[in-house]
N, C-alpha and C. Protein backbone atom coordinates (compact mmCIF):
# COMPACT_ATOMS: atom_id res chain seq x y z
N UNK A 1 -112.50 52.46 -24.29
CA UNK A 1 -112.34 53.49 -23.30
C UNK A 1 -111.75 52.90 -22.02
N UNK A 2 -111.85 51.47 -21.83
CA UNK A 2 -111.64 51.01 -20.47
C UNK A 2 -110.43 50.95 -20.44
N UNK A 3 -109.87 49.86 -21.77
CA UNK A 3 -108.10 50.21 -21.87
C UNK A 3 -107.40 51.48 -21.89
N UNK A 4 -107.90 52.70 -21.95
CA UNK A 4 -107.61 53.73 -21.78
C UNK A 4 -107.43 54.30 -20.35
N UNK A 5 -108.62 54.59 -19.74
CA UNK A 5 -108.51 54.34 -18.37
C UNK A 5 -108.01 53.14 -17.83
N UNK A 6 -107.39 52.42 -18.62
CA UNK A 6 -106.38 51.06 -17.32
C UNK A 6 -105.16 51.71 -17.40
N UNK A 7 -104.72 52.25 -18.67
CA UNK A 7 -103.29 52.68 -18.87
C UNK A 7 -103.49 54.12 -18.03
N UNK A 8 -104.54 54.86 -18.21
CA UNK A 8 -103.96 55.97 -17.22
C UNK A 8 -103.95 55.61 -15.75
N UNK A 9 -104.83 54.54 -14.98
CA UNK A 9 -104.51 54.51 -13.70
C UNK A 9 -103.50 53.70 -13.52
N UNK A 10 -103.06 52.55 -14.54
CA UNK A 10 -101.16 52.21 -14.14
C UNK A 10 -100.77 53.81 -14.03
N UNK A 11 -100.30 54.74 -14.79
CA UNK A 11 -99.56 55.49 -14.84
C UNK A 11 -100.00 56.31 -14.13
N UNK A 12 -100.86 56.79 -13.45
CA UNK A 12 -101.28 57.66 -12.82
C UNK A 12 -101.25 57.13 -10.88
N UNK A 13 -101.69 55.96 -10.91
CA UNK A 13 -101.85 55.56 -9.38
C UNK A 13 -101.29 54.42 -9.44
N UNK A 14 -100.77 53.82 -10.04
CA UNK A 14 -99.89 52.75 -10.38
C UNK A 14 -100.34 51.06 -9.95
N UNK A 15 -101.77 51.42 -10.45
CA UNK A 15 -102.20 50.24 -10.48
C UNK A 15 -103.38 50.26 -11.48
N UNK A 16 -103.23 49.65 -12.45
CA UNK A 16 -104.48 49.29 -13.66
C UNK A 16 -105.69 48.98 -12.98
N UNK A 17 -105.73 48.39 -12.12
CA UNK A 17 -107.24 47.69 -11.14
C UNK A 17 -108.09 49.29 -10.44
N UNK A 18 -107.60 50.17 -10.59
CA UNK A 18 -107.83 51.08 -9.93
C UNK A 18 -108.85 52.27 -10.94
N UNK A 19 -108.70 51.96 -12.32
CA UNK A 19 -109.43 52.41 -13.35
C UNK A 19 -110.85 53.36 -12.90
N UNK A 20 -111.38 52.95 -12.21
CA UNK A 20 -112.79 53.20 -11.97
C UNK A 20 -112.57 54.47 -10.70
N UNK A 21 -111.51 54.41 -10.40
CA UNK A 21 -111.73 56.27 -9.69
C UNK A 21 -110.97 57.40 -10.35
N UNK A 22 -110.52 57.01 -11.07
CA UNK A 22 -110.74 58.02 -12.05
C UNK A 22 -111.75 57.99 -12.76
N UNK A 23 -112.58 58.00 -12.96
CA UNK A 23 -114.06 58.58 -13.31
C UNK A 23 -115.30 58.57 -12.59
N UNK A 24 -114.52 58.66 -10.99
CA UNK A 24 -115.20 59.35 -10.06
C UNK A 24 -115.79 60.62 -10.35
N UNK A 25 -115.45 61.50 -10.88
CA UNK A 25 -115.61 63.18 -10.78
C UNK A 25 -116.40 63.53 -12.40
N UNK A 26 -116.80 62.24 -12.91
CA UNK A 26 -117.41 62.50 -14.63
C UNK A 26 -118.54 62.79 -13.81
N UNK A 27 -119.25 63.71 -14.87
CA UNK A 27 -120.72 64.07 -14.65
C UNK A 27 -121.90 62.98 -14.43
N UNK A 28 -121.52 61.83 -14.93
CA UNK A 28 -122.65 60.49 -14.78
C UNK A 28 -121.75 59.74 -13.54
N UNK A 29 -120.90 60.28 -12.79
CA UNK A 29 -120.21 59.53 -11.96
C UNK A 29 -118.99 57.91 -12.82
N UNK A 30 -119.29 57.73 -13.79
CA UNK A 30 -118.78 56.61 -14.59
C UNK A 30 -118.50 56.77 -15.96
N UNK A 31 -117.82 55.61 -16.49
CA UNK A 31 -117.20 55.48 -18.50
C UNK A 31 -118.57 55.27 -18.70
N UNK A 32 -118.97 55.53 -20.03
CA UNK A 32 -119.64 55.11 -20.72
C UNK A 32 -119.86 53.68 -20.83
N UNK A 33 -120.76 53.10 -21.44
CA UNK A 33 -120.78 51.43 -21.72
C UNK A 33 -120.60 51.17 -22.85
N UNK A 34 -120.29 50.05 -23.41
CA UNK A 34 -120.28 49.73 -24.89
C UNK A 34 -121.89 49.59 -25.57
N UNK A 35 -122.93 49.49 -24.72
CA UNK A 35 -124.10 49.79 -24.98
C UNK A 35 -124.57 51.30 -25.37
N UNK A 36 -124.09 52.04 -24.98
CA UNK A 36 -124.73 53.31 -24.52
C UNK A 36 -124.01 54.13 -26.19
N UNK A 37 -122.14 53.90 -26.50
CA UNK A 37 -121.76 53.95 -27.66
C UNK A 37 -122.68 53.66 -28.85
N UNK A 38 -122.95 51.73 -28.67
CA UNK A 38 -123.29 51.27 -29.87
C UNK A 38 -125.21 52.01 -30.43
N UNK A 39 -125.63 52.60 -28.77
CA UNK A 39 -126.85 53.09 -29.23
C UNK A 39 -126.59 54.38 -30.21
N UNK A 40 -125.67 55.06 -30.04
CA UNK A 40 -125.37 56.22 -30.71
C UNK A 40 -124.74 56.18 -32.20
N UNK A 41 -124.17 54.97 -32.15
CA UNK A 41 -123.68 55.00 -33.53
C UNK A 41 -124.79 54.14 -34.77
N UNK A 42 -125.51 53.48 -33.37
CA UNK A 42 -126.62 53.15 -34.66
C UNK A 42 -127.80 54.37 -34.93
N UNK A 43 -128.20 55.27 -34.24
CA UNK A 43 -128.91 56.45 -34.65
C UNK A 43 -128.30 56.71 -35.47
N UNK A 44 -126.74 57.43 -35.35
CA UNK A 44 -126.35 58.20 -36.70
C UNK A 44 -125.89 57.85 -38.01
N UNK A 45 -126.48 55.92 -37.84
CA UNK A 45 -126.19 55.31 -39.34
C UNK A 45 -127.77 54.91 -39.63
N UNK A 46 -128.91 55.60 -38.63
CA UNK A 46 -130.06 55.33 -38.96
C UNK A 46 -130.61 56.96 -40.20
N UNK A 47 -131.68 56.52 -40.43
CA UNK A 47 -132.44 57.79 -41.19
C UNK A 47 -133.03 58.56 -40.05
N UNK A 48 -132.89 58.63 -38.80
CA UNK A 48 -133.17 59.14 -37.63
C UNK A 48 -132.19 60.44 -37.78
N UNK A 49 -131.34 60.21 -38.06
CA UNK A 49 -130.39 61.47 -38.01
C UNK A 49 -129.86 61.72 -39.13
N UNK A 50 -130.74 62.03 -40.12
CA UNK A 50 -130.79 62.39 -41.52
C UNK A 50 -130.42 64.04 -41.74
N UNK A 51 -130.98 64.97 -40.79
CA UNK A 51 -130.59 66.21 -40.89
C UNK A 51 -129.02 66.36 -39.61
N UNK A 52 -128.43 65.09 -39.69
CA UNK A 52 -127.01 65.37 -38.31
C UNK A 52 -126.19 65.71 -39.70
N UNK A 53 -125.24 67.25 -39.18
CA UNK A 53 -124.43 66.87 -40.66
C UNK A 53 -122.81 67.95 -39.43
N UNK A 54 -122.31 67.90 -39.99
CA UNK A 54 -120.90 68.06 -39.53
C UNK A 54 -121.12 68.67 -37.84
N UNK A 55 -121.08 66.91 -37.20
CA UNK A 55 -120.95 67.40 -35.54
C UNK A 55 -120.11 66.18 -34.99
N UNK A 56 -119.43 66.75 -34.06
CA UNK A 56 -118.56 65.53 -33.27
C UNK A 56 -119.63 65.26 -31.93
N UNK A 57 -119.40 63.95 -32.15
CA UNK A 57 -120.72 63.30 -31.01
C UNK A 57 -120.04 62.33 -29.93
N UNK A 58 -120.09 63.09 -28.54
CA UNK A 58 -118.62 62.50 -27.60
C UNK A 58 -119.76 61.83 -27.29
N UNK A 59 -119.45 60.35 -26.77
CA UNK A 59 -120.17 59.56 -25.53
C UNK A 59 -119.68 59.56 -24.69
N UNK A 60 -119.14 59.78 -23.68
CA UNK A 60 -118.08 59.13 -22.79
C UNK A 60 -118.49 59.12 -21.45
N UNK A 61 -119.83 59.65 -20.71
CA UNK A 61 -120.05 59.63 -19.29
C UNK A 61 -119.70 61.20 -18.99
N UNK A 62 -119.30 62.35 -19.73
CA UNK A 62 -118.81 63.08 -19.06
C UNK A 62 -117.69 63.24 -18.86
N UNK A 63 -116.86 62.34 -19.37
CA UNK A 63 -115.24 62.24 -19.45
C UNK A 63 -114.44 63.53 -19.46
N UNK A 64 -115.20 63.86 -20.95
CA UNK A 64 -114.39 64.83 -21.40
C UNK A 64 -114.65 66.17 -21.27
N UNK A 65 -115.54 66.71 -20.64
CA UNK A 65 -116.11 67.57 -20.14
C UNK A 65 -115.14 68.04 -19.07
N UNK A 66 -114.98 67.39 -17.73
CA UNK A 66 -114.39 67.88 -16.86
C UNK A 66 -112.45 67.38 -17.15
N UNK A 67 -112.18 66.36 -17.88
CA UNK A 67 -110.72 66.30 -17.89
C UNK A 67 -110.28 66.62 -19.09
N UNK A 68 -111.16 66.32 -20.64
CA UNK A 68 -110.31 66.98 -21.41
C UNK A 68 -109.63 65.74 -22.21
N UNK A 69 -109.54 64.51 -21.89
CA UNK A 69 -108.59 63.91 -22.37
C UNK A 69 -109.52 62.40 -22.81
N UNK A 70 -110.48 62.03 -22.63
CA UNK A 70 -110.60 61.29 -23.12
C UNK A 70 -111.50 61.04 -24.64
């Protein structure tokens, strides 16, 4: 997700270092972590989520909620 947000703030504010305000305005204020992912993908390869059956499961901080794009 971070290389994602580096390429949109080159292209967007034209500097990669700048990544982190664009996801000023996410609902958690920030990206997700690679922690916060890997907790989710180990529930839904646990028997914890034995009755999860056709759902898309965003992590992202809120990303995609207010922009849509990530």
């Amino acid at each position: 997700m971070t290389t994602r947000l580096r390429r949109e703030a080159q292209a967007q504010l034209g500097n990669a270092g700048r990544w982190r305000e664009l996801t000023e305005g996410y609902v958690f204020g920030r990206a997700a972590i690679p922690r916060e992912i890997a907790c989710m993908a180990a529930f839904l390869a646990s028997d914890q989520s034995a009755c999860t059956t056709g759902m898309i499961v965003t992590v992202g901080g809120g990303g995609t909620g207010r922009h849509g794009r990530l």
